[in-house]
Protein backbone atom coordinates (compact mmCIF):
# COMPACT_ATOMS: atom_id res chain seq x y z
CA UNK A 1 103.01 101.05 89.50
CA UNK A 2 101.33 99.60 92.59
CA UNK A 3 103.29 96.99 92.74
CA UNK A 4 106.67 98.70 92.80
CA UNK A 5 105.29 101.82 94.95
CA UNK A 6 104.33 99.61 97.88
CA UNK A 7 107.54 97.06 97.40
CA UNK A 8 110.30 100.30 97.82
CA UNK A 9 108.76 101.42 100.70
CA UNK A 10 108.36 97.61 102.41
CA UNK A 11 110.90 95.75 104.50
CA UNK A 12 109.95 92.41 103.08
CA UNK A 13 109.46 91.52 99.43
CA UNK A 14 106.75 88.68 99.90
CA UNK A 15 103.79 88.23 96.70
CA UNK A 16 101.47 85.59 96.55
CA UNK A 17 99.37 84.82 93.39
CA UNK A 18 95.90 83.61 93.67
CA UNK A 19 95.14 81.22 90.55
CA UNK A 20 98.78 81.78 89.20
CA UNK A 21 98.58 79.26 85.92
CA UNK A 22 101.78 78.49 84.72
CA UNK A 23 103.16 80.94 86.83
CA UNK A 24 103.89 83.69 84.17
CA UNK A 25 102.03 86.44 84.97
CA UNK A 26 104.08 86.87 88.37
CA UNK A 27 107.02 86.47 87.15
CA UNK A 28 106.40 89.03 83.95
CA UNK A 29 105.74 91.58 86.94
CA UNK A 30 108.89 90.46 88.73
CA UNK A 31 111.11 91.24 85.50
CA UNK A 32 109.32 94.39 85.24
CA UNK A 33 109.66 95.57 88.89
CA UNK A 34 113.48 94.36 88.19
CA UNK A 35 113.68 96.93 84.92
CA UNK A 36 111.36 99.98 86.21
CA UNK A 37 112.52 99.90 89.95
CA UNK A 38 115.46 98.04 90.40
CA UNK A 39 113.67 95.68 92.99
CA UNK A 40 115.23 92.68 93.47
CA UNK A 41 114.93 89.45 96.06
CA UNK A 42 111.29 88.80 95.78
CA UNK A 43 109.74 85.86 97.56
CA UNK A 44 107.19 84.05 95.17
CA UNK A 45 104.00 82.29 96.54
CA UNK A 46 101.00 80.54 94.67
CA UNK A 47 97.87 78.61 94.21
CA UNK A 48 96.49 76.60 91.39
CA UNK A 49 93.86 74.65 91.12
CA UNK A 50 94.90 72.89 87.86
CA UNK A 51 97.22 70.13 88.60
CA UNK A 52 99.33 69.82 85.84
CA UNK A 53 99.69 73.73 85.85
CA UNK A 54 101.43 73.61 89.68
CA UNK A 55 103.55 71.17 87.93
CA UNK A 56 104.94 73.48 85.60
CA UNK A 57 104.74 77.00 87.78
CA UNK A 58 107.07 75.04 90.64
CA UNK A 59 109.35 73.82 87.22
CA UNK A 60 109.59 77.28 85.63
CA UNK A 61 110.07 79.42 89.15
CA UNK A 62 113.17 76.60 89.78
CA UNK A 63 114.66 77.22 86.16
CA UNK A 64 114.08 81.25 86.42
CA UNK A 65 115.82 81.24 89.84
CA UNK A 66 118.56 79.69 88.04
CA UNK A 67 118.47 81.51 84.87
CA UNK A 68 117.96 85.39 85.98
CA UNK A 69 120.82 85.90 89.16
CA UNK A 70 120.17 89.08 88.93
CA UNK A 71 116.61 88.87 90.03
CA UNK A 72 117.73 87.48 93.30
CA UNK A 73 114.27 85.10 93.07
CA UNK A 74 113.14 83.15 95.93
CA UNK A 75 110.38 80.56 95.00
CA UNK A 76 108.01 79.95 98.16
CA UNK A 77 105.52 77.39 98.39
CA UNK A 78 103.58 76.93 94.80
CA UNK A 79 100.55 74.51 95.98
CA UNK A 80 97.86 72.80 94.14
CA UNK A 81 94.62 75.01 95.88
CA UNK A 82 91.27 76.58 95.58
CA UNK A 83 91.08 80.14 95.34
CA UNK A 84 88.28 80.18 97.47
CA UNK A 85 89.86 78.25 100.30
CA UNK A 86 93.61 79.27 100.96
CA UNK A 87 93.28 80.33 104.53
CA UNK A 88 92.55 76.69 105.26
CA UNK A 89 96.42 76.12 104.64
CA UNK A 90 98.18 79.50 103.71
CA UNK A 91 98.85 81.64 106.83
CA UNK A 92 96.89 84.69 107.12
CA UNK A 93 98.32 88.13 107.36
CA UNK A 94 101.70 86.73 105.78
CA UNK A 95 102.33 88.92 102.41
CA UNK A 96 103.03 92.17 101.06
CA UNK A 97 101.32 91.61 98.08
CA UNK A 98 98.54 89.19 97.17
CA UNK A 99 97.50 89.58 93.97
CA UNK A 100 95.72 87.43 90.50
CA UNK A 101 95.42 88.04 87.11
CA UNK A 102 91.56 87.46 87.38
CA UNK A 103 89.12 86.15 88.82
CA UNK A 104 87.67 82.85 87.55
CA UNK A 105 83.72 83.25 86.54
CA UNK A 106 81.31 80.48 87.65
CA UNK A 107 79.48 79.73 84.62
CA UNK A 108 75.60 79.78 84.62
CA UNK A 109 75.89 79.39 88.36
CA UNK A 110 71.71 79.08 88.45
CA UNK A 111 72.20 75.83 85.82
CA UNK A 112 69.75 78.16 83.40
CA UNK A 113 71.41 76.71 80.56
CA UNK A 114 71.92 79.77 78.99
CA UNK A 115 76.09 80.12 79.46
CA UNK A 116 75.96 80.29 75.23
CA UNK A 117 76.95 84.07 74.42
CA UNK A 118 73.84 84.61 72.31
CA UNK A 119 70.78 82.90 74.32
CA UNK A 120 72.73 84.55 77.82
CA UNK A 121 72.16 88.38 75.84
CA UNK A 122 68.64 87.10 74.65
CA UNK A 123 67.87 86.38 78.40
CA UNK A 124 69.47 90.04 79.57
CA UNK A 125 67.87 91.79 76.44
CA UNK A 126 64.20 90.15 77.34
CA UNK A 127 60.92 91.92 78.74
CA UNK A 128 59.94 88.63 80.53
CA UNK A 129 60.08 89.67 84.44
CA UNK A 130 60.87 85.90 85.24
CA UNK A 131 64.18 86.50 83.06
CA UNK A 132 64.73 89.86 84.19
CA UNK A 133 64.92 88.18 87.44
CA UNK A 134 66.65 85.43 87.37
CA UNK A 135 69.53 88.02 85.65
CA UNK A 136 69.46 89.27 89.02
CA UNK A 137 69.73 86.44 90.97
CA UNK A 138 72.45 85.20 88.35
CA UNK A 139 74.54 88.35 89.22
CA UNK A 140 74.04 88.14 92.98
CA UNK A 141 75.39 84.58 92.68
CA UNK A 142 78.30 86.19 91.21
CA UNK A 143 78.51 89.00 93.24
CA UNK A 144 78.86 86.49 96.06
CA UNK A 145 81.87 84.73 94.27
CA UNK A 146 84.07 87.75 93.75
CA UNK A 147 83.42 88.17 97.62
CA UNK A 148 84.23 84.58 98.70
CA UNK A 149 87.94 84.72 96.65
CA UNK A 150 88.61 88.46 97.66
CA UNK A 151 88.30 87.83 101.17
CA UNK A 152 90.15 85.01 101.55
CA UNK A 153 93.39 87.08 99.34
CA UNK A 154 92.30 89.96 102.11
CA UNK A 155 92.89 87.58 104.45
CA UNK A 156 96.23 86.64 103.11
CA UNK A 157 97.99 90.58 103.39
CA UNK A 158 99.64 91.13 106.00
CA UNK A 159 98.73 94.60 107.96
CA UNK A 160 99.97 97.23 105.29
CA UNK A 161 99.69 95.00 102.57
CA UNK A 162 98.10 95.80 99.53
CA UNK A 163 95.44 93.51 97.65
CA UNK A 164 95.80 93.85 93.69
CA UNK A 165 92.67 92.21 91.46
CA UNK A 166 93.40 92.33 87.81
CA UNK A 167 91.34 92.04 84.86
CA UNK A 168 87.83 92.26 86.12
CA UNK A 169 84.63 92.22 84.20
CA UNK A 170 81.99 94.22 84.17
CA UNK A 171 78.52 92.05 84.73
CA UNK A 172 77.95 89.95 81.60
CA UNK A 173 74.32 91.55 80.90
CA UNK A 174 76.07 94.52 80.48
CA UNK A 175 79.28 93.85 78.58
CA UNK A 176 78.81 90.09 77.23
CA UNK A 177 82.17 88.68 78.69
CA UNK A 178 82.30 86.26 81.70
CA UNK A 179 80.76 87.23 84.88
CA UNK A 180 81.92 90.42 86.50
CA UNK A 181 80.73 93.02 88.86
CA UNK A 182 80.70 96.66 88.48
CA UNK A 183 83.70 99.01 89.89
CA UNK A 184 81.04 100.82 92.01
CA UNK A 185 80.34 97.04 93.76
CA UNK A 186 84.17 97.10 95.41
CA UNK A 187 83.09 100.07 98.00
CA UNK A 188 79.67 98.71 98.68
CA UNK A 189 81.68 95.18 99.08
CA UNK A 190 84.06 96.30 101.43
CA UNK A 191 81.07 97.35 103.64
CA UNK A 192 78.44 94.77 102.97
CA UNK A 193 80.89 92.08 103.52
CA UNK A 194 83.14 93.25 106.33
CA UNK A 195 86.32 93.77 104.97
CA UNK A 196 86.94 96.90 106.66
CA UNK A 197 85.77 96.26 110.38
CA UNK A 198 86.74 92.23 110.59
CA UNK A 199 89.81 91.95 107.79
CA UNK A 200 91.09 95.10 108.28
CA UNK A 201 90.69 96.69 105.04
CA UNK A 202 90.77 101.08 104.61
CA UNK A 203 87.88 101.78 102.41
CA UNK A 204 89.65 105.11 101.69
CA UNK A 205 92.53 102.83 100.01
CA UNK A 206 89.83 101.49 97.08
CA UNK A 207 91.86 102.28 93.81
CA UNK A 208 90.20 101.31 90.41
CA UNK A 209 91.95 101.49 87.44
CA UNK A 210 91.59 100.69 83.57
CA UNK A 211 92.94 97.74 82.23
CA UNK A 212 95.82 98.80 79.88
CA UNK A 213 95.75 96.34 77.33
CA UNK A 214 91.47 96.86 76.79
CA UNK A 215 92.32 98.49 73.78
CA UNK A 216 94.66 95.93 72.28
CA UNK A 217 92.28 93.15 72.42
CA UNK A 218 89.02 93.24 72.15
CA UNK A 219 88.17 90.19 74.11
CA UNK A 220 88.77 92.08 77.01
CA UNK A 221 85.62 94.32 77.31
CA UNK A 222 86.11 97.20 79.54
CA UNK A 223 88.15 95.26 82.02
CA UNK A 224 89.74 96.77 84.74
CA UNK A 225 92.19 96.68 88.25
CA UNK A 226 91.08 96.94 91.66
CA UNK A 227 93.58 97.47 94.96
CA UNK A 228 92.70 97.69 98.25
CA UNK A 229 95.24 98.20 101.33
CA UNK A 230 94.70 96.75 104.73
CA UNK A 231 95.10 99.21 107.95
CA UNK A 232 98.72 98.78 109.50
CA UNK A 233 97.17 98.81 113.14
CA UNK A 234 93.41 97.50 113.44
CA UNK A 235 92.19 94.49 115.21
CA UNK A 236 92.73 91.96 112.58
CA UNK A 237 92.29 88.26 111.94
CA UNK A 238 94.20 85.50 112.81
CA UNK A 239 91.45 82.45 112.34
CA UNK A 240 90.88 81.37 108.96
CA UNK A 241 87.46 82.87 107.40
CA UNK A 242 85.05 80.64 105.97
CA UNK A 243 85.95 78.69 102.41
CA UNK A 244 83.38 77.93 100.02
CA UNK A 245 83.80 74.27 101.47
CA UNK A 246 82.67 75.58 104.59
CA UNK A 247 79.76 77.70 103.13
CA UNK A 248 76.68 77.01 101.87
CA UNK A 249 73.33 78.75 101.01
CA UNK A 250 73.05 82.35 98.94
CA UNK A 251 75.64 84.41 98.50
CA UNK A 252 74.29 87.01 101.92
CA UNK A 253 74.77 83.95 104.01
CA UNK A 254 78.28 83.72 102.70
CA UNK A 255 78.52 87.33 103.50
CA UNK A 256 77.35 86.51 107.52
CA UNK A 257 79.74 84.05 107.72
CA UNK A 258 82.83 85.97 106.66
CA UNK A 259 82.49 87.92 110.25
CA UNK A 260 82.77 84.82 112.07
CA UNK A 261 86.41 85.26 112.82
CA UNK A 262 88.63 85.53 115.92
CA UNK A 263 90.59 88.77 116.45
CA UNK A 264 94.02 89.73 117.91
CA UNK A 265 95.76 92.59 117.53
CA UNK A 266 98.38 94.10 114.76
CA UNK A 267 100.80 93.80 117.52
CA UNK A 268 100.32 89.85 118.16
CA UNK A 269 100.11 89.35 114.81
CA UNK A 270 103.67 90.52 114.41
CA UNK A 271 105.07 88.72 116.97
CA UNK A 272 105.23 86.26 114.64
CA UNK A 273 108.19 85.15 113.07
CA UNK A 274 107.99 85.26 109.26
CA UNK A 275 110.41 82.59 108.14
CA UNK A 276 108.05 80.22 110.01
CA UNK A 277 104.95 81.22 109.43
CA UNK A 278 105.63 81.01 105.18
CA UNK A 279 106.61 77.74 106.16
CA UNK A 280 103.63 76.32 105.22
CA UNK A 281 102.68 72.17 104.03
CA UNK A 282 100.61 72.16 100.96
CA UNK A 283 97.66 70.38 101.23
CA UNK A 284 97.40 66.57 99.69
CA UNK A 285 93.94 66.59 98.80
CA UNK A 286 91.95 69.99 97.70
CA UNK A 287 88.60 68.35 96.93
CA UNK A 288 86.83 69.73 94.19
CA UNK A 289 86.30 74.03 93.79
CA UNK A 290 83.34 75.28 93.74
CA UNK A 291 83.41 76.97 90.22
CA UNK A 292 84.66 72.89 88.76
CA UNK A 293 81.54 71.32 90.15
CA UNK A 294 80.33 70.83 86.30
CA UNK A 295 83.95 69.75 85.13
CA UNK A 296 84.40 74.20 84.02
CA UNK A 297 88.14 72.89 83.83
CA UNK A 298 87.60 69.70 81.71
CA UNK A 299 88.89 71.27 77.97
CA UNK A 300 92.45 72.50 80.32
CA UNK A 301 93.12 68.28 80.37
CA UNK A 302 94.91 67.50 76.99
CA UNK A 303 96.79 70.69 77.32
CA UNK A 304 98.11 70.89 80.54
CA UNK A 305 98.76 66.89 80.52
CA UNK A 306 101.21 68.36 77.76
CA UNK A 307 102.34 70.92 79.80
CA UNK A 308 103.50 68.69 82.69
CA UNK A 309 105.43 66.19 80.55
CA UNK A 310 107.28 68.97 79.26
CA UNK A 311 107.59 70.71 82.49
CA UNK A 312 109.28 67.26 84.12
CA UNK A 313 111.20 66.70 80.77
CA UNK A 314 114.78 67.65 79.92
CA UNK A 315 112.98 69.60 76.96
CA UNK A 316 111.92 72.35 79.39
CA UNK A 317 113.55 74.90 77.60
CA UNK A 318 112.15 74.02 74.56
CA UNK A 319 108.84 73.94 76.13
CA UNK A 320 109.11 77.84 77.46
CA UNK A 321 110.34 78.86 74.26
CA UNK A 322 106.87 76.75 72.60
CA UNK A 323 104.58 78.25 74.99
CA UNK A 324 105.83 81.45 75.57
CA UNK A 325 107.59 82.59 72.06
CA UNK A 326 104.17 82.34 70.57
CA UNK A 327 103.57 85.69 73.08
CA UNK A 328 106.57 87.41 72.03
CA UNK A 329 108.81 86.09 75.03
CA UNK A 330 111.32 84.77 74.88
CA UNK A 331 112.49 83.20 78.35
CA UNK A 332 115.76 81.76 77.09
CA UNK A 333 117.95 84.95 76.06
């Protein structure tokens, strides 16, 4: 429902995904905000760091424009991107919505060796006060990441914008599923890190929800949604904030550096004109994100290689009903 609350009320009909894949989670909300709301013309952005997968998000956003009129779809710029470093190309304060499904985990960002399932509990479970604290420096590491890729989609909004985080864990020591934080970290986040005094966040605004489907897979261990809504009039950022290309150190130095920003005010920010500022170049070459320094991506390559012959192929069709049929969708009726 936050999606098509905010949307009827909003003059502009602008999301950008963070991370969006393939591009079907977005455009599973889109139908949905189509069937529940009536809400038509939306204006679809993205980031992916997978190659392969931009490949077939900009192919499948081109054949759904075609296929569903009577969504009135607009595909936007789909780039190849880190999550951690969009303002470096994406204009700030541009969308009504930035959203992701989740939030990719760095795995055994201290290089413990422990990212197995069972040695990582054995580590959480033990009385050793060297592993008890290294568990803690693990999830400040972590902490630290959530922060980097939620302020740069803060960044993103535009002033009365809302921020929507899906599928979050909880902390793996306490749950056993990838690297999360706890819902009580958002509003101690939202101070600790600035959002609401240099990107313009309303700490009132914090809205935590369950994750519906937690109790039809059990994968999913008490997962759950996070929005946040920047002020409509606040002195707000225009300069980029720091990437994680630009950072370096532990995560509070990360934390310093997100207040490094030059201000202007709501009004000068919308003096500009929309049209050009989502007018944006995608960038040739990303580098390589933070979270894929170990090659954490290497087991997408024989899939998505698959993916983007498809995607380029006159088989596409095919291809959605393949990838998507197995999910109970079914793209081509």
């Amino acid at each position: 429902h936050w999606y098509g609350d905010h949307l009827l009320h909003s003059e502009s009909r602008t999301i950008y995904e963070s991370a969006c894949g393939t591009g079907l989670t977005l455009f599973t909300i889109i139908q949905l905000l189509y069937e529940q709301y009536n809400i038509t013309g939306i204006e679809a952005f993205g980031n992916e760091y997978i190659a392969e997968d931009v490949v077939t998000a900009n192919r499948y956003y081109d054949w759904a424009v075609e296929h569903y009129p009577e969504l009135d779809l607009r595909k936007g710029r789909i780039c190849r991107g880190d999550s951690t470093n969009l303002t470096s190309f994406v204009p700030t304060n541009a969308f009504d919505i930035v959203m992701t499904g989740y939030i990719d985990p760095i795995d055994d960002p201290l290089h413990l060796g422990v990212s197995d399932g069972e040695e990582h509990r054995r580590w959480c479970t033990s009385k050793s006060k060297v592993k008890q604290t290294l568990m803690e420096e693990e999830q400040k590491e972590i902490n630290g990441w959530f922060a980097l890729w939620a302020s740069q989609m803060i960044s993103l909004v535009k002033p009365g914008g809302i921020v929507i985080i899906e599928s979050i864990s909880q902390p793996r020591c306490d749950v056993g599923d990838w690297g999360g934080v706890t819902k009580e970290w958002w509003a101690q986040a939202i101070q600790e890190y600035e959002w609401d005094t240099q990107l313009g966040i309303d700490p009132a605004s914090l809205e935590i929800i369950d994750f519906d489907p937690s109790s039809q897979y059990e994968v999913l261990l008490d997962r759950y949604n996070v929005k946040m809504t920047k002020r409509k009039s606040l002195v707000l950022a225009l300069e980029p904030s720091p990437s994680a290309a630009e950072v370096t150190g532990t995560a509070e130095t990360e934390a310093e550096a997100t207040t490094g920003i030059t201000s202007q005010t709501t009004e000068e920010v919308g003096t500009v004109d929309p049209a050009a500022l989502l007018d944006y170049t995608c960038p040739a070459n990303i580098g390589i994100a933070i979270n894929d320094r170990d090659g954490f991506f290497e087991w997408y390559d024989h899939d998505t290689a698959q993916h983007a012959l498809k995607a380029n192929s006159s088989e596409f069709e095919d291809f959605l009903d393949e990838k998507y049929g197995a999910w109970g969708i079914t793209p081509n009726e």
